[in-house]
Protein backbone atom coordinates (compact mmCIF):
# COMPACT_ATOMS: atom_id res chain seq x y z
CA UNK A 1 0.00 0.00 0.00
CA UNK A 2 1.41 3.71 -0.89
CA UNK A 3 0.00 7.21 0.54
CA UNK A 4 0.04 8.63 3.46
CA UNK A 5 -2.07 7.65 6.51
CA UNK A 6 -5.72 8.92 7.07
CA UNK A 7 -6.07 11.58 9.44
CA UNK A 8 -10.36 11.76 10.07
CA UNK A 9 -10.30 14.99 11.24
CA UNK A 10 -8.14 16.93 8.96
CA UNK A 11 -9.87 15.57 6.28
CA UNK A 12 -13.05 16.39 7.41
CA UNK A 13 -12.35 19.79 7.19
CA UNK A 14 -10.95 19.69 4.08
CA UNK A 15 -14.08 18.09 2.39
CA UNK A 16 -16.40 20.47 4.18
CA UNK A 17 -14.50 23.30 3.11
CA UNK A 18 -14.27 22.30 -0.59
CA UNK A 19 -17.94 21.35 -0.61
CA UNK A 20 -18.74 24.92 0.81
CA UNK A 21 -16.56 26.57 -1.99
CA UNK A 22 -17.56 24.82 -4.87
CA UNK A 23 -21.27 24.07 -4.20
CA UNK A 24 -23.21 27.94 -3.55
CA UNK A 25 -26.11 25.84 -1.96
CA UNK A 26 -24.58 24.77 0.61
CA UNK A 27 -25.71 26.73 4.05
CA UNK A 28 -23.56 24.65 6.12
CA UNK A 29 -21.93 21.29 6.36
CA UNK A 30 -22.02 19.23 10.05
CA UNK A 31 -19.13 17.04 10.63
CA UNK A 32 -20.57 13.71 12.65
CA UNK A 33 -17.53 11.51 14.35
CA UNK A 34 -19.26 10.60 17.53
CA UNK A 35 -19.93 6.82 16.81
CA UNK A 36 -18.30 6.65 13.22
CA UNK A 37 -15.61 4.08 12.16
CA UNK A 38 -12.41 5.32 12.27
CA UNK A 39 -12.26 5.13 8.51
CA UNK A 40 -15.08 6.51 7.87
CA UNK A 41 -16.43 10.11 7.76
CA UNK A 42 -20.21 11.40 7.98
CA UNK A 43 -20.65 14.95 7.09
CA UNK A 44 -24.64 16.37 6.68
CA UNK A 45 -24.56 19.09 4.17
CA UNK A 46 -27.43 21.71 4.19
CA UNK A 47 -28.70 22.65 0.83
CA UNK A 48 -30.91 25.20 -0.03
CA UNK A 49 -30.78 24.78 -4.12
CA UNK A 50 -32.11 20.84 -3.28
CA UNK A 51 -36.04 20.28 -3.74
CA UNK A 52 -38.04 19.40 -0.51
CA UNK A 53 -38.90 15.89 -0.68
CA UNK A 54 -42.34 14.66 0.84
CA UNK A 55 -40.90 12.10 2.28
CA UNK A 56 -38.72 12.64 5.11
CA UNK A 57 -36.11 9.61 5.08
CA UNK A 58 -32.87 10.43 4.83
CA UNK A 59 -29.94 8.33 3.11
CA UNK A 60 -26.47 9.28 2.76
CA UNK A 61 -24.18 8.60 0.09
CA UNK A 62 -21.66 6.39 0.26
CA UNK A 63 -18.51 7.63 -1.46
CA UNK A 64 -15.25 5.63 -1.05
CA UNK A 65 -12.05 6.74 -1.17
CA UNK A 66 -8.43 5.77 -1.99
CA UNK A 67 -9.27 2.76 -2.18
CA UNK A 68 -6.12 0.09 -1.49
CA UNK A 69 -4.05 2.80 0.20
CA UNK A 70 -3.46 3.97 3.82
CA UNK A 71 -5.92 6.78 3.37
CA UNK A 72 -8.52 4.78 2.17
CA UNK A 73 -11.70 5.91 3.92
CA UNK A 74 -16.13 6.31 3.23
CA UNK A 75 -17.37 9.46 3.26
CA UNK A 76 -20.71 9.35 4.27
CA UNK A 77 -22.72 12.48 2.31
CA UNK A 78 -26.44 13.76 3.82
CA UNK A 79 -27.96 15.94 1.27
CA UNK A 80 -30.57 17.81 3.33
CA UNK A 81 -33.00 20.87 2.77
CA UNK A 82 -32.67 23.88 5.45
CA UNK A 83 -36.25 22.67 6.67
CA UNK A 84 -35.17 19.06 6.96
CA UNK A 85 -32.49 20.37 8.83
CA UNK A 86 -34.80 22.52 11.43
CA UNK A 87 -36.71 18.77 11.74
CA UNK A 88 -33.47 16.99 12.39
CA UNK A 89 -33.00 19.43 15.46
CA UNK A 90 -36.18 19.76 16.63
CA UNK A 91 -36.75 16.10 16.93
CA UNK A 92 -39.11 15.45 14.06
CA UNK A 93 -36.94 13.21 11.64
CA UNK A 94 -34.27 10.84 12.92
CA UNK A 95 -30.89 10.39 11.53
CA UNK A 96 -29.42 7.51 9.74
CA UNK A 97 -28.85 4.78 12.26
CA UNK A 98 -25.83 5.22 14.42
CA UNK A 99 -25.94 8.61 13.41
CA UNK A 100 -26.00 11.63 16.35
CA UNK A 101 -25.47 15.36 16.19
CA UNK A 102 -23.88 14.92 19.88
CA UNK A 103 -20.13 16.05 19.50
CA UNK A 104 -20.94 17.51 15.59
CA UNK A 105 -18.57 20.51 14.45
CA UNK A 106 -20.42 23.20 12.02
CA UNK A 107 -18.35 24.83 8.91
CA UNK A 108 -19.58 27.62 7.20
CA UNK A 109 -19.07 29.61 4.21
CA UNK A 110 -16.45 31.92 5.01
């Protein structure tokens, strides 16, 4: 195996970041490690240029990542509306299972 070794965190960051520069939809993005993998990252991205669904279940996308190196990882991707997100925190819809807000670290557009 070549590359360097996975740092969660770090990289974290970095894909919230680039997700808030690149995508002007994006209101916020909420990093989730309490109860993830260590390889593995869950980030909830709120979206205002998404549609509102009527149905409120949520599934993230699964997005691997150098694969068959040290860094490989999953980044876990929630797509959500702002109102979807006022739900989340209110109560009304539940997160993916395993999923919890407790610990979470907010980026915003700078």
């Amino acid at each position: 195996m070549t590359g360097t070794e996975f740092d969660r965190d770090t990289m974290a960051k970095w894909y919230a970041n680039q997700h808030l520069k690149t995508d002007p939809g994006i209101r916020s993005v909420h990093y989730l490690p309490k109860n993830a993998p260590d390889g593995e990252i869950r980030l909830i991205e709120v979206n205002e240029l998404i549609g509102e669904m009527k149905d409120d279940s949520l599934e993230p996308i699964d997005f691997g990542v150098d694969r068959g190196m040290k860094s490989e990882h999953k980044l876990f991707i929630l797509d959500i509306t702002p109102s979807q997100w006022t739900k989340i925190q209110k109560g009304l819809i539940k997160l993916p299972q395993g999923w919890t807000l407790e610990g979470a670290k907010q980026f915003q557009p700078r």
